[in-house]
PDB file of N, CA and C in Angstrom:
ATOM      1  N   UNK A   1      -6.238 -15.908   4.248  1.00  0.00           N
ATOM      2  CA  UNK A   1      -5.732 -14.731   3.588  1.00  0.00           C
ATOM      3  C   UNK A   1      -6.077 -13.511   4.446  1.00  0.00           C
ATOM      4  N   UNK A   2      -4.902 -12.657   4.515  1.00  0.00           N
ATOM      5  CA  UNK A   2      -4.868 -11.535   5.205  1.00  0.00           C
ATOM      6  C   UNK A   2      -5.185 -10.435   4.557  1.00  0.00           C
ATOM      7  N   UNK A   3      -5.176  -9.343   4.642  1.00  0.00           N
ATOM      8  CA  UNK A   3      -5.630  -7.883   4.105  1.00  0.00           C
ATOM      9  C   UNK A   3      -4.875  -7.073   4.740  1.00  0.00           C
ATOM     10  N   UNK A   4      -4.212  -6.078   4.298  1.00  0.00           N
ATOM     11  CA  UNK A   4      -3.179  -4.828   5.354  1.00  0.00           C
ATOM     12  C   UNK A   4      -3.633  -3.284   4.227  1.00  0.00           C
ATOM     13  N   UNK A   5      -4.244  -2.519   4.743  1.00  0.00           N
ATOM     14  CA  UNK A   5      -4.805  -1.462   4.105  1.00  0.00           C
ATOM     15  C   UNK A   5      -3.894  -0.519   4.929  1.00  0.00           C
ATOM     16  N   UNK A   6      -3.063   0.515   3.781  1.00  0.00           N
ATOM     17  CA  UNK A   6      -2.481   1.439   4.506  1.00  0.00           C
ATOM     18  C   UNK A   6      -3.185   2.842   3.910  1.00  0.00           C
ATOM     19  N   UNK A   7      -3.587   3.702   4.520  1.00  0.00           N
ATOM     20  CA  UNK A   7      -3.542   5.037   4.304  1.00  0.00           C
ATOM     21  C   UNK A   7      -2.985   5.839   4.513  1.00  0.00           C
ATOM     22  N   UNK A   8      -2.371   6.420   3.371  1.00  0.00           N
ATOM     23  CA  UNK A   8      -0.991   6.955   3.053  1.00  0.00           C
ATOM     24  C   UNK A   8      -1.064   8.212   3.736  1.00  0.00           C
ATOM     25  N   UNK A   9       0.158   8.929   4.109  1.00  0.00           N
ATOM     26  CA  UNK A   9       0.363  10.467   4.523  1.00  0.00           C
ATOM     27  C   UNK A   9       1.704  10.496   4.149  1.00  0.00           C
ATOM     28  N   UNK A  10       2.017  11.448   3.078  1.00  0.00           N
ATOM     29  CA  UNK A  10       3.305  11.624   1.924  1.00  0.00           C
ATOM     30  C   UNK A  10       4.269  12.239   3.168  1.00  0.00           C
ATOM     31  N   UNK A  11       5.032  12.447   3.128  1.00  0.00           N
ATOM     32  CA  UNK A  11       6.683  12.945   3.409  1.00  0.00           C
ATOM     33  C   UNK A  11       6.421  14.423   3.056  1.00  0.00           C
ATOM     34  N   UNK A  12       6.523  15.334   4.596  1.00  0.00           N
ATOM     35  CA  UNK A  12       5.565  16.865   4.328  1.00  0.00           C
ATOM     36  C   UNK A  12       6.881  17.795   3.308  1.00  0.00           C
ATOM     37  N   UNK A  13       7.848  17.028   2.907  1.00  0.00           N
ATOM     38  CA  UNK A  13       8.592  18.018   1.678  1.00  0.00           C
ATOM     39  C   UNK A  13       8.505  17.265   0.160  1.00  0.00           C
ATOM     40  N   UNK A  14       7.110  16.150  -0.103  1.00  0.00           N
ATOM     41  CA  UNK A  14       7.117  15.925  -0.708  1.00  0.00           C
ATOM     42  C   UNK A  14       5.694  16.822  -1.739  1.00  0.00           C
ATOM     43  N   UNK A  15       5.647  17.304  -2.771  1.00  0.00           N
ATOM     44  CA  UNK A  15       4.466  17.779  -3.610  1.00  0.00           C
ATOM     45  C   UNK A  15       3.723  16.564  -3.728  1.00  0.00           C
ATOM     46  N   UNK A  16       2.517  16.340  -3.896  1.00  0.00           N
ATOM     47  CA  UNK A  16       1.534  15.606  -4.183  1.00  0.00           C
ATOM     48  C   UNK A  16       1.718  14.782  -5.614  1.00  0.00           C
ATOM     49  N   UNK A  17       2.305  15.487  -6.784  1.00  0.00           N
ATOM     50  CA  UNK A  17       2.698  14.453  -7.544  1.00  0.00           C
ATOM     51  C   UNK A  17       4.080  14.085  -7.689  1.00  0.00           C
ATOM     52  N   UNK A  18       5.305  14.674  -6.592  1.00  0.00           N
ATOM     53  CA  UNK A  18       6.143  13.739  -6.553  1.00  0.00           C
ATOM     54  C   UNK A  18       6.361  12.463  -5.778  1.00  0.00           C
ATOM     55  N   UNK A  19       4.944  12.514  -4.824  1.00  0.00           N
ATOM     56  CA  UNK A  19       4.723  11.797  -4.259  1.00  0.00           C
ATOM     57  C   UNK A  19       4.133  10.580  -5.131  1.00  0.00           C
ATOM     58  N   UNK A  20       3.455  10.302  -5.314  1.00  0.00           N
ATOM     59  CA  UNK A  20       2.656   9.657  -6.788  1.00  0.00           C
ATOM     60  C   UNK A  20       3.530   9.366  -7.537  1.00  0.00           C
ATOM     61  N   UNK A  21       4.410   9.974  -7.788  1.00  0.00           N
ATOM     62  CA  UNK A  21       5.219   9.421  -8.980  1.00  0.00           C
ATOM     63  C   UNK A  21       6.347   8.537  -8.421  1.00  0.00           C
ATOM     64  N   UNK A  22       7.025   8.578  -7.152  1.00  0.00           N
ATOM     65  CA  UNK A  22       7.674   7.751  -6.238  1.00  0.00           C
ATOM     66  C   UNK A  22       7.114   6.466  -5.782  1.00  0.00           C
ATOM     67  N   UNK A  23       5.788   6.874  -5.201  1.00  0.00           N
ATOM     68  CA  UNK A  23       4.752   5.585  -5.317  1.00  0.00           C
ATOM     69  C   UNK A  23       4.912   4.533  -6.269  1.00  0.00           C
ATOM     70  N   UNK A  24       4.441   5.490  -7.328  1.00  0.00           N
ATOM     71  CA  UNK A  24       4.196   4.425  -8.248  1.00  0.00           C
ATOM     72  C   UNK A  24       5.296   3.691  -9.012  1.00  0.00           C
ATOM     73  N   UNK A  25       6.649   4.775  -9.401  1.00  0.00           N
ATOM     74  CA  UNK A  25       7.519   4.221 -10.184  1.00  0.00           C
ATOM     75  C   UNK A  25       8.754   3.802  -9.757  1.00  0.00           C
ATOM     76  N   UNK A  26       9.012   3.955  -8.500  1.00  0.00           N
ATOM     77  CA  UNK A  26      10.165   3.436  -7.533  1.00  0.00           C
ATOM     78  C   UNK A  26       9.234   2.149  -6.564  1.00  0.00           C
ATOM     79  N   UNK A  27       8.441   2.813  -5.354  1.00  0.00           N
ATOM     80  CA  UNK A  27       8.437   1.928  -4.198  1.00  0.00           C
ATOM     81  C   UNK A  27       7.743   0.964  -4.714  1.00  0.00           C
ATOM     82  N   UNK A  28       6.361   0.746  -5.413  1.00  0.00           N
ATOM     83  CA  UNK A  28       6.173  -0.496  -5.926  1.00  0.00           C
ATOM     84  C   UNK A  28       7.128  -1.454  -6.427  1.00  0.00           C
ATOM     85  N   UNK A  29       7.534  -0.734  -7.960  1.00  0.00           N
ATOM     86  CA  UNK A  29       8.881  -2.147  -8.330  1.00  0.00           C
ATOM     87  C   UNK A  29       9.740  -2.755  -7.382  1.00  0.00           C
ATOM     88  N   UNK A  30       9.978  -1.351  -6.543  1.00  0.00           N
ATOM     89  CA  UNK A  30      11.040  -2.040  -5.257  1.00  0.00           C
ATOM     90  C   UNK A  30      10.693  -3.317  -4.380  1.00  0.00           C
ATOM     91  N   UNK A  31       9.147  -2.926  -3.725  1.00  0.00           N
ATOM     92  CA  UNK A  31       8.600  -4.201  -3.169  1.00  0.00           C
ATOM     93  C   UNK A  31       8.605  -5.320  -3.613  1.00  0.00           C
ATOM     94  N   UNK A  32       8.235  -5.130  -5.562  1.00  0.00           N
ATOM     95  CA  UNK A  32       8.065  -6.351  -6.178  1.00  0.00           C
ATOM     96  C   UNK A  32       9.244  -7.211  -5.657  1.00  0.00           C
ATOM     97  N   UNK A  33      10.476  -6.461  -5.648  1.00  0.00           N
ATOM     98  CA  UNK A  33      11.541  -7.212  -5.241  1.00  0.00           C
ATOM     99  C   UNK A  33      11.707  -8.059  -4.563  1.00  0.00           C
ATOM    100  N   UNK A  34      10.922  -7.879  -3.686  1.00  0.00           N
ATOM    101  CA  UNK A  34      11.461  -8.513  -2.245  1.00  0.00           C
ATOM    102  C   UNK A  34      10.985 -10.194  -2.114  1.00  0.00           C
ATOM    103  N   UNK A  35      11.943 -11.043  -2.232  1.00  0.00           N
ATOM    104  CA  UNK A  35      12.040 -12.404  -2.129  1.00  0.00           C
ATOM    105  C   UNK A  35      10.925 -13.213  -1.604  1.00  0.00           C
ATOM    106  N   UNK A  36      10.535 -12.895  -0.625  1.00  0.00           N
ATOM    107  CA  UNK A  36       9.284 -13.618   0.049  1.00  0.00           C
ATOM    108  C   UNK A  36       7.958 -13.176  -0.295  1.00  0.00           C
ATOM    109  N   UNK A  37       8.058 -12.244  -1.483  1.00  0.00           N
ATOM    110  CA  UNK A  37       6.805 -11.433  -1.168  1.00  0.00           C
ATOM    111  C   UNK A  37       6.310 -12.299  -2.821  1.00  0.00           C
ATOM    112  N   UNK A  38       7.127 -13.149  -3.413  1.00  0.00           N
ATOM    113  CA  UNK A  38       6.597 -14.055  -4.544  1.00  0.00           C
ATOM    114  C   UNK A  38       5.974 -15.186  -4.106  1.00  0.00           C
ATOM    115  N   UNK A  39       6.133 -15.596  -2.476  1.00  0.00           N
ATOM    116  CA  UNK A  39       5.985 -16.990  -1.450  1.00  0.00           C
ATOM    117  C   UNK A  39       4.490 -16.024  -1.126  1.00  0.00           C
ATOM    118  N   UNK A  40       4.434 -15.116  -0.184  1.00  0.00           N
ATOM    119  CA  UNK A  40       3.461 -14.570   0.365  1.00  0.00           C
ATOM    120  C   UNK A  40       2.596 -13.412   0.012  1.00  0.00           C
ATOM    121  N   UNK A  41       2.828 -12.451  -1.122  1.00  0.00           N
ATOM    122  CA  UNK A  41       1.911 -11.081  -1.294  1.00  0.00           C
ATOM    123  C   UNK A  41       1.306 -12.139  -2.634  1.00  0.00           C
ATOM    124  N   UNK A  42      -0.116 -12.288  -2.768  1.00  0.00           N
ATOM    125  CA  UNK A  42      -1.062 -12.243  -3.375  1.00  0.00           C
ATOM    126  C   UNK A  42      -1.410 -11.064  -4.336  1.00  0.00           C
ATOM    127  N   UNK A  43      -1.519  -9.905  -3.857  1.00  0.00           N
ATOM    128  CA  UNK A  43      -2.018  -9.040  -4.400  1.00  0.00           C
ATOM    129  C   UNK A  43      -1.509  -7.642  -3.714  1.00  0.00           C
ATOM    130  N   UNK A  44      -1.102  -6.580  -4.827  1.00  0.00           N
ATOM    131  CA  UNK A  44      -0.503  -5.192  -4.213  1.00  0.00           C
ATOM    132  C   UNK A  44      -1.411  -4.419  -4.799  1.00  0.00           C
ATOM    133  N   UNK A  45      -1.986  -3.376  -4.766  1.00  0.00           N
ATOM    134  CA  UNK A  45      -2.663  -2.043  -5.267  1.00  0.00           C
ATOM    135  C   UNK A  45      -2.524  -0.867  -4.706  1.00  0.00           C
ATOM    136  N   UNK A  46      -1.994   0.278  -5.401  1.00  0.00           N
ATOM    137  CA  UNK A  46      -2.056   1.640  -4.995  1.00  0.00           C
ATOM    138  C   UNK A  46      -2.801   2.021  -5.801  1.00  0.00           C
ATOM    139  N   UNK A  47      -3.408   3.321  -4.788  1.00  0.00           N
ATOM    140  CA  UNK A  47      -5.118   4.172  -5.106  1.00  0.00           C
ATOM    141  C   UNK A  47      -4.533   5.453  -4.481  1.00  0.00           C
ATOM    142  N   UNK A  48      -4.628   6.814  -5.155  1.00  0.00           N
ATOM    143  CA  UNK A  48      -4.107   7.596  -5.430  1.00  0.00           C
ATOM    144  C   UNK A  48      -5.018   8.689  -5.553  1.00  0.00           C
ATOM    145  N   UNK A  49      -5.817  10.162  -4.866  1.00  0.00           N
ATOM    146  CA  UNK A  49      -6.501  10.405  -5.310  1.00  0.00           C
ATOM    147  C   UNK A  49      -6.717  11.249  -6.177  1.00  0.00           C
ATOM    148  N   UNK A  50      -8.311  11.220  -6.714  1.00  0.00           N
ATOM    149  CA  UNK A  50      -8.320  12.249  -8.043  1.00  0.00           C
ATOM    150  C   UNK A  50      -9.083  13.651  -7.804  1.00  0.00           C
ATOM    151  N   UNK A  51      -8.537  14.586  -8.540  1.00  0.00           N
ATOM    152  CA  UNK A  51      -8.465  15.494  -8.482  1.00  0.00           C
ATOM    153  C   UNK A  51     -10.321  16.642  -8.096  1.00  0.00           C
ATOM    154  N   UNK A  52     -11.082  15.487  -9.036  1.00  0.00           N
ATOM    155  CA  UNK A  52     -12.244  15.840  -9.073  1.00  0.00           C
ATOM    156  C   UNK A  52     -12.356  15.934  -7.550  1.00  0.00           C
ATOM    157  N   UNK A  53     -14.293  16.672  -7.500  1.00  0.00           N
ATOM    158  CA  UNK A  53     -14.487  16.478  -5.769  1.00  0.00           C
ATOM    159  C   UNK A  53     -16.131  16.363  -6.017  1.00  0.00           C
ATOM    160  N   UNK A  54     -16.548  15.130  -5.330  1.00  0.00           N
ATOM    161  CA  UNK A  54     -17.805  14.754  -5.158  1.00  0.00           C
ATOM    162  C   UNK A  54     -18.889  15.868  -4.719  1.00  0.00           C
ATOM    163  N   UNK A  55     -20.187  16.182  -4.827  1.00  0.00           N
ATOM    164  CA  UNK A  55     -21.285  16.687  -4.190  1.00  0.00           C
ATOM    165  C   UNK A  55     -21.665  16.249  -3.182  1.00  0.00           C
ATOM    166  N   UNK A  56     -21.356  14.800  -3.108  1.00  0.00           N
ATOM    167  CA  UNK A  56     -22.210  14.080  -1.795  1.00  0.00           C
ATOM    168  C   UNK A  56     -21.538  13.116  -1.018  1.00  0.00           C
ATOM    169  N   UNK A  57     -20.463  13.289  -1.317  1.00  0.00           N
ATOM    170  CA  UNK A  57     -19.556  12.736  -0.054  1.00  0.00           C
ATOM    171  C   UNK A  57     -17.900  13.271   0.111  1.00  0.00           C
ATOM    172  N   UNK A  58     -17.601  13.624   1.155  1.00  0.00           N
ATOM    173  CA  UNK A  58     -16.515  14.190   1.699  1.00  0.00           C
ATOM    174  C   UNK A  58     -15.456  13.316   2.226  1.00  0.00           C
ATOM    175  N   UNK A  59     -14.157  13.494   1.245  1.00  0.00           N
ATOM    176  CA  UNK A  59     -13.337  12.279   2.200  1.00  0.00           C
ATOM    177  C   UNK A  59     -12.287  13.030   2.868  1.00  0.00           C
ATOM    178  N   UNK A  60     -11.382  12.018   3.454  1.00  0.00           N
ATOM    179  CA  UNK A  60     -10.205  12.461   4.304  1.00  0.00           C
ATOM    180  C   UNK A  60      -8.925  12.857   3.638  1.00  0.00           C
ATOM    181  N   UNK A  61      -8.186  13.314   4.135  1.00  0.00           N
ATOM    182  CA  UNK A  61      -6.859  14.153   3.214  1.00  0.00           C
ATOM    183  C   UNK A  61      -5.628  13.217   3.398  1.00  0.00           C
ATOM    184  N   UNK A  62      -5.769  12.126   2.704  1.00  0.00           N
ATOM    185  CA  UNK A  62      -4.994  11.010   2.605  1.00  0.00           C
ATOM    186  C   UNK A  62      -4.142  10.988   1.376  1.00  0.00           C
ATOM    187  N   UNK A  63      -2.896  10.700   0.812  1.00  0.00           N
ATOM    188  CA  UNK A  63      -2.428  10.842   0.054  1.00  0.00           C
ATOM    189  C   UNK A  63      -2.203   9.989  -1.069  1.00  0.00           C
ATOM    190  N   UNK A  64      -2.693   8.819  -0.543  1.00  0.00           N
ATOM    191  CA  UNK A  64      -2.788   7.282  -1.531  1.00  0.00           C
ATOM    192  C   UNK A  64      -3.404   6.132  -0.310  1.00  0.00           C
ATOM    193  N   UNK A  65      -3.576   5.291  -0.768  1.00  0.00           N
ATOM    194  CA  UNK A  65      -3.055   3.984   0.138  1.00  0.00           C
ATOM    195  C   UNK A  65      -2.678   2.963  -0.739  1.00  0.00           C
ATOM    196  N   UNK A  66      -2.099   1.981   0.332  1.00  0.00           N
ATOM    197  CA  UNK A  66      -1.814   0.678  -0.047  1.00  0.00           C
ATOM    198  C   UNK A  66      -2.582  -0.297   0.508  1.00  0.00           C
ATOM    199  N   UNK A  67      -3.015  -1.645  -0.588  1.00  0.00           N
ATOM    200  CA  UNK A  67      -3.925  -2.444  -0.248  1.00  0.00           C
ATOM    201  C   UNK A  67      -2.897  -3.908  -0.820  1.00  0.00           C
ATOM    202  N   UNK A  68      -2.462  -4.626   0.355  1.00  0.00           N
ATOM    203  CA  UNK A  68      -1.649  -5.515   0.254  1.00  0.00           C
ATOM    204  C   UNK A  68      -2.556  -6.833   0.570  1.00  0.00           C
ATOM    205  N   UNK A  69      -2.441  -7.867   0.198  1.00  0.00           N
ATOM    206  CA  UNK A  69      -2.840  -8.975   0.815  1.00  0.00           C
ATOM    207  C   UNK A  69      -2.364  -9.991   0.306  1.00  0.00           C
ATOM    208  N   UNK A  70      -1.812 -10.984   1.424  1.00  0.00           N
ATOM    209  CA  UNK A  70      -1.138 -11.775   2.181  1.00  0.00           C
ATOM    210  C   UNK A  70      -1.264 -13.485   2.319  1.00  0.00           C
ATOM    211  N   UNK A  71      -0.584 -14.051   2.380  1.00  0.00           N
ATOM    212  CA  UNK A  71      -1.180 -15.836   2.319  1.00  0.00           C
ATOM    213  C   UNK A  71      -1.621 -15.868   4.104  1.00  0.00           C
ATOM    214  N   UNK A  72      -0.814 -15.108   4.636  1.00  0.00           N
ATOM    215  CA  UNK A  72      -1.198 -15.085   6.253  1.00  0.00           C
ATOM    216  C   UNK A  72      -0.424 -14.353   7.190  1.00  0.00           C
ATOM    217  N   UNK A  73      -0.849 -14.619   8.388  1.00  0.00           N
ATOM    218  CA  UNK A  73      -0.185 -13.016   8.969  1.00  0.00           C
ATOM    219  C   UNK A  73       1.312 -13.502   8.972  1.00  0.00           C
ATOM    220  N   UNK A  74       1.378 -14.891   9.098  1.00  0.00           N
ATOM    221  CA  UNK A  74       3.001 -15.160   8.711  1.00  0.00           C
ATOM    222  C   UNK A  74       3.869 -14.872   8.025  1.00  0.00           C
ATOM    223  N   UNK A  75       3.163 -14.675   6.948  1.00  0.00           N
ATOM    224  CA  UNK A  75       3.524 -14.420   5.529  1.00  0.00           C
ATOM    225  C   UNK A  75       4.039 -12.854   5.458  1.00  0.00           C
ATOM    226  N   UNK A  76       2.752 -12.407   6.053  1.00  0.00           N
ATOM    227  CA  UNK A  76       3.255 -10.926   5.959  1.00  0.00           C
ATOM    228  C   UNK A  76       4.869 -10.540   7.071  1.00  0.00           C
ATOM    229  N   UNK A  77       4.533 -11.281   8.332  1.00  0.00           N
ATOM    230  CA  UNK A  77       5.714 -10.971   8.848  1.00  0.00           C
ATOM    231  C   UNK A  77       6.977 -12.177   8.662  1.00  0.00           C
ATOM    232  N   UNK A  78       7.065 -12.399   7.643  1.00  0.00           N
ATOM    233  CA  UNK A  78       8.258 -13.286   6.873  1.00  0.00           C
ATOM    234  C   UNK A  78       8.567 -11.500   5.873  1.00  0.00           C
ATOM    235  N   UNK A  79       7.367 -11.739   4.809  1.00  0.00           N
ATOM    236  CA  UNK A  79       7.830 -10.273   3.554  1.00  0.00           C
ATOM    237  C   UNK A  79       8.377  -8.934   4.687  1.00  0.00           C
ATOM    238  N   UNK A  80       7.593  -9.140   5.834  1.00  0.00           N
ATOM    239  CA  UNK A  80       8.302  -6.948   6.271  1.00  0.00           C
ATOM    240  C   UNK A  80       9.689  -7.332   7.396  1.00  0.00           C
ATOM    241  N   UNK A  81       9.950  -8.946   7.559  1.00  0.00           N
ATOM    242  CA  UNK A  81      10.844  -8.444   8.430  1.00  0.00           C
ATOM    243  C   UNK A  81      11.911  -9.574   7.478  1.00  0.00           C
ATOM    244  N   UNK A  82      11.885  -9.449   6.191  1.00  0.00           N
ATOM    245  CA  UNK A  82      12.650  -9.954   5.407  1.00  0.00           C
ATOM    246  C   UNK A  82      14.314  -8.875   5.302  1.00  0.00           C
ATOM    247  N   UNK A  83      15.518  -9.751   4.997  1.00  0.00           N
ATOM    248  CA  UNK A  83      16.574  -8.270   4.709  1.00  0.00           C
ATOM    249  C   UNK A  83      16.539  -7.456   4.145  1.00  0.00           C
ATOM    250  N   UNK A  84      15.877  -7.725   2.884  1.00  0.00           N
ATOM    251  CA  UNK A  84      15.508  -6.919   1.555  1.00  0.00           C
ATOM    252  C   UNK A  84      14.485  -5.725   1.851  1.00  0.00           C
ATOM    253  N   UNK A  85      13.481  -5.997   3.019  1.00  0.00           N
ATOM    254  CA  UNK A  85      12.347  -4.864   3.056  1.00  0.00           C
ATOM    255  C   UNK A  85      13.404  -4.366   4.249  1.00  0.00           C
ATOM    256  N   UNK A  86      13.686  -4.663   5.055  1.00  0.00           N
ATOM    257  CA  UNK A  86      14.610  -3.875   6.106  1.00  0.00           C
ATOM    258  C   UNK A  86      15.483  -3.066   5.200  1.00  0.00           C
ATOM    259  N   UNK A  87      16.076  -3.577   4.080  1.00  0.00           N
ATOM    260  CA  UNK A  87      17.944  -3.284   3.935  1.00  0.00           C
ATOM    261  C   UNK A  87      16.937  -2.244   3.282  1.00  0.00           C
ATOM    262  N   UNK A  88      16.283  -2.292   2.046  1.00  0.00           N
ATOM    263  CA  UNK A  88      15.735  -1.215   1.041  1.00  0.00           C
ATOM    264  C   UNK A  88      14.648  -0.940   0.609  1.00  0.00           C
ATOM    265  N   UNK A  89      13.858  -1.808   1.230  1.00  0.00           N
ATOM    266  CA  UNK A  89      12.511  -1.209   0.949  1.00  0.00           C
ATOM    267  C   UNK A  89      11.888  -0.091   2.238  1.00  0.00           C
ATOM    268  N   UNK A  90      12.240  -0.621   3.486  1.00  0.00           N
ATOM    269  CA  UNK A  90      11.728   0.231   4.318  1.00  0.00           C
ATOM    270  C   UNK A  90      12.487   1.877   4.425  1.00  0.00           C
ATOM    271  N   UNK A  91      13.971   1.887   4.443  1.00  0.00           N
ATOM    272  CA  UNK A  91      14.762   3.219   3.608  1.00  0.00           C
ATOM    273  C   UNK A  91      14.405   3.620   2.586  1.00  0.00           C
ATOM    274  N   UNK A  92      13.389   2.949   1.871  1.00  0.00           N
ATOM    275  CA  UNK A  92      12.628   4.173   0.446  1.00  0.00           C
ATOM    276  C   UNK A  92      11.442   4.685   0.853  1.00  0.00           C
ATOM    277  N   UNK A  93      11.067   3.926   2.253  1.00  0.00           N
ATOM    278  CA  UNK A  93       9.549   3.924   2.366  1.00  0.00           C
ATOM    279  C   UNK A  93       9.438   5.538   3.483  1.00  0.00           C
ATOM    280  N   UNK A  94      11.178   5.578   3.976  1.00  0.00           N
ATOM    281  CA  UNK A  94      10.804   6.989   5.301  1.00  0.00           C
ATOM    282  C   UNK A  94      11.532   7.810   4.068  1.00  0.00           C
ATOM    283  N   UNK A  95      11.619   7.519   2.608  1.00  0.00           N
ATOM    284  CA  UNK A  95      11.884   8.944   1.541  1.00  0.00           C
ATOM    285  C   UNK A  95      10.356   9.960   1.604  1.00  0.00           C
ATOM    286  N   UNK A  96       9.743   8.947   0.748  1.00  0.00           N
ATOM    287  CA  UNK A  96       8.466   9.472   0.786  1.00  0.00           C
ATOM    288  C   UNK A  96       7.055   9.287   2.079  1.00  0.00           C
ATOM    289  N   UNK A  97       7.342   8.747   3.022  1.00  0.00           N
ATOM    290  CA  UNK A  97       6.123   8.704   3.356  1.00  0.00           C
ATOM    291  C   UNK A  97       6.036   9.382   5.042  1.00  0.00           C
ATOM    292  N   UNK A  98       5.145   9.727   5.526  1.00  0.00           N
ATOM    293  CA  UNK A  98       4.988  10.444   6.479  1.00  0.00           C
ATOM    294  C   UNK A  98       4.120   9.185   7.622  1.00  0.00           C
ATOM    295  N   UNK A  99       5.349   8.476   8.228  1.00  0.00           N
ATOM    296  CA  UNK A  99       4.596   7.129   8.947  1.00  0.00           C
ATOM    297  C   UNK A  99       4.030   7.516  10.147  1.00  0.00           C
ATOM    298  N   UNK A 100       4.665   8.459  10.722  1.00  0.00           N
ATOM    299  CA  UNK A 100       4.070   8.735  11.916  1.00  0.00           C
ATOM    300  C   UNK A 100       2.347   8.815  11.758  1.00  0.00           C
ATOM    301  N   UNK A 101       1.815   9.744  10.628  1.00  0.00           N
ATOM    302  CA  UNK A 101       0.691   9.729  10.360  1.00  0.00           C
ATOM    303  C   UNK A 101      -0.137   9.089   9.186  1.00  0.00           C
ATOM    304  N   UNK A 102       0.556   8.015   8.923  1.00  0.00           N
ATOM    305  CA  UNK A 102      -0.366   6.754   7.794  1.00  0.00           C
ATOM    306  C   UNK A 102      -0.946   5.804   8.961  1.00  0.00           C
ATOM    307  N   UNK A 103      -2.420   5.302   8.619  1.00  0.00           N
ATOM    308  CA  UNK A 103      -2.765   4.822   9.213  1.00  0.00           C
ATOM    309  C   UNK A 103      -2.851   2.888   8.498  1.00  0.00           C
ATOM    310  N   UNK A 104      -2.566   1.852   9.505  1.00  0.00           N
ATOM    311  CA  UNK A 104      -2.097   0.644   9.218  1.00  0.00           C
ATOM    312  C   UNK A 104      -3.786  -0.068   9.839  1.00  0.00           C
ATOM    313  N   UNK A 105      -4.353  -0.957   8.835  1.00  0.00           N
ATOM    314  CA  UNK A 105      -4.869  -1.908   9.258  1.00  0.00           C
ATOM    315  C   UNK A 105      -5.183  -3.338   8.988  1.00  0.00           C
ATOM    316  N   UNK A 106      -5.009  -4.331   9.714  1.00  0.00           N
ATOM    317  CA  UNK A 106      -5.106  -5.992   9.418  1.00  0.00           C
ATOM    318  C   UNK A 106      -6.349  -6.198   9.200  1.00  0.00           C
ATOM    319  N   UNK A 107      -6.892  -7.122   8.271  1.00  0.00           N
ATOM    320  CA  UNK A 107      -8.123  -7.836   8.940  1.00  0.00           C
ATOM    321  C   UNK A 107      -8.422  -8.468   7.255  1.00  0.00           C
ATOM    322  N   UNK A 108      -9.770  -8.793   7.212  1.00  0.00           N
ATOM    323  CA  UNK A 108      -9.871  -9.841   6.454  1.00  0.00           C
ATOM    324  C   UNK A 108     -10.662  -9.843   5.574  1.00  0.00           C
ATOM    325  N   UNK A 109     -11.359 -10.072   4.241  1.00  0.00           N
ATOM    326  CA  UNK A 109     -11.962  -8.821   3.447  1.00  0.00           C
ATOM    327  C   UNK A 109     -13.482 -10.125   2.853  1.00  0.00           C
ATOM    328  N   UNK A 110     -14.353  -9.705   3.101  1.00  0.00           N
ATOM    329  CA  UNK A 110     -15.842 -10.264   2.852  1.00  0.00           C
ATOM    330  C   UNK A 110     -16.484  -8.970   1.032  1.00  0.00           C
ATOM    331  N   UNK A 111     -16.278  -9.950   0.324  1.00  0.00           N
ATOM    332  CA  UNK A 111     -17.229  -9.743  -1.113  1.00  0.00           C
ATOM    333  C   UNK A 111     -18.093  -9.415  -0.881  1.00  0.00           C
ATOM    334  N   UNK A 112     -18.867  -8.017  -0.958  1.00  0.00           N
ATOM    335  CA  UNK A 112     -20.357  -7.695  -1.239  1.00  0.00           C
ATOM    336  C   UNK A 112     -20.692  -7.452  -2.436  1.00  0.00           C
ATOM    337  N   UNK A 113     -20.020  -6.873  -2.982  1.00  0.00           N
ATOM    338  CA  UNK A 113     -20.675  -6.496  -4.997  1.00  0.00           C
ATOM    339  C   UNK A 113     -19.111  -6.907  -5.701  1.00  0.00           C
ATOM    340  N   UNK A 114     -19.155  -7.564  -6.617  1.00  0.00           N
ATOM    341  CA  UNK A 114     -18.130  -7.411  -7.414  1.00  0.00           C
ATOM    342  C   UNK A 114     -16.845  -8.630  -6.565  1.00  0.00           C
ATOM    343  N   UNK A 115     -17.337  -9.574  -6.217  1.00  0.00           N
ATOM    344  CA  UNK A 115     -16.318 -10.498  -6.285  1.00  0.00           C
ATOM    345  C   UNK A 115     -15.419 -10.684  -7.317  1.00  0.00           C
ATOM    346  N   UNK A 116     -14.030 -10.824  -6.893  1.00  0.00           N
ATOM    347  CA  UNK A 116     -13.327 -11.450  -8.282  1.00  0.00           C
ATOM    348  C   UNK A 116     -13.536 -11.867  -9.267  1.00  0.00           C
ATOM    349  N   UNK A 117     -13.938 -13.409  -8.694  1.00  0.00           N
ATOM    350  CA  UNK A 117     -14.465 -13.749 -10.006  1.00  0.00           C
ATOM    351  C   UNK A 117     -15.757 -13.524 -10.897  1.00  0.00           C
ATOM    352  N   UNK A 118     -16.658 -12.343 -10.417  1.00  0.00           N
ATOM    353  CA  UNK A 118     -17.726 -12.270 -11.048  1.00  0.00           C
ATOM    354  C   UNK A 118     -17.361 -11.074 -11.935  1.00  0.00           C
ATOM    355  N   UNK A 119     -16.083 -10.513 -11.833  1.00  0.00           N
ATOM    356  CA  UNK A 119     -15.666  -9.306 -12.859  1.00  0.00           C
ATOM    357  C   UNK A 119     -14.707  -9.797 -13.962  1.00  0.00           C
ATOM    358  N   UNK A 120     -14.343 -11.354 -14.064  1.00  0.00           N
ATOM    359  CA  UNK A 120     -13.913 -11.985 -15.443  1.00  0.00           C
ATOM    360  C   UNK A 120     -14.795 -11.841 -16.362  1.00  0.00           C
TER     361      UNK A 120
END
C-alpha cells in the first residue's frame, strides 16, 4: 500500500471557502467516480484548514490537502491515467487548484499512535 499526500494551493481567483466548498462538494464525488479507483483507492481524505491559530506552532499557508492511498503504485497509475480522471476529473482539478504550487508526495505510512484498528 501506497500513500500520495497532496498539499493543496487553491486556484489564485478562487476565495478560500469557494475553494472548500468545490473540494468538498464537486471534486471528491467526482473522483469517487472514477472506475479504477473502486479496484485501487483504499482510502480518500480532505483536511481543510481551521480558522483558529495555535500559540505554539506555526504552519504553512496551504489550502487543504489530499491524503489518497492506493493498493500500489500501479494502482495509482491505472486510477490517474484512467479516461475518466483525464476526460473529467483532471479538467475540474485545473478549476480550482493552483498545481504549479501544490506540493505531491509518494511514500508509505508507519502507525505511531492511533493505528486503525486501535480507534474501533
Amino acid at each position: 500500500m501506497i500513500k500520495m499526500t497532496m498539499l493543496l494551493k487553491r486556484n489564485p481567483k478562487l476565495t478560500q471557502e469557494e475553494f472548500v466548498k468545490h473540494h468538498i462538494e464537486k471534486h471528491g464525488p467526482l473522483f469517487r467516480q472514477i472506475p479504477e479507483a473502486k479496484d485501487h483507492v483504499i482510502r480518500y481524505l480532505q483536511t481543510h484548514p481551521i480558522k483558529e491559530k495555535s500559540a505554539v506552532i506555526g504552519v504553512n499557508d496551504f489550502d487543504g490537502t489530499a491524503e489518497l492511498w492506493f493498493d500500489s503504485v500501479d494502482g495509482l497509475d491505472k486510477v490517474l491515467s484512467s479516461d475518466f480522471y483525464k476526460e473529467k476529473v483532471w479538467p475540474d482539478e485545473l478549476t480550482f487548484l493552483d498545481h504549479a504550487n501544490t506540493l505531491v508526495m509518494l511514500g508509505y505510512q508507519d502507525d505511531i499512535i492511533g493505528d486503525i484498528t486501535e480507534l474501533k
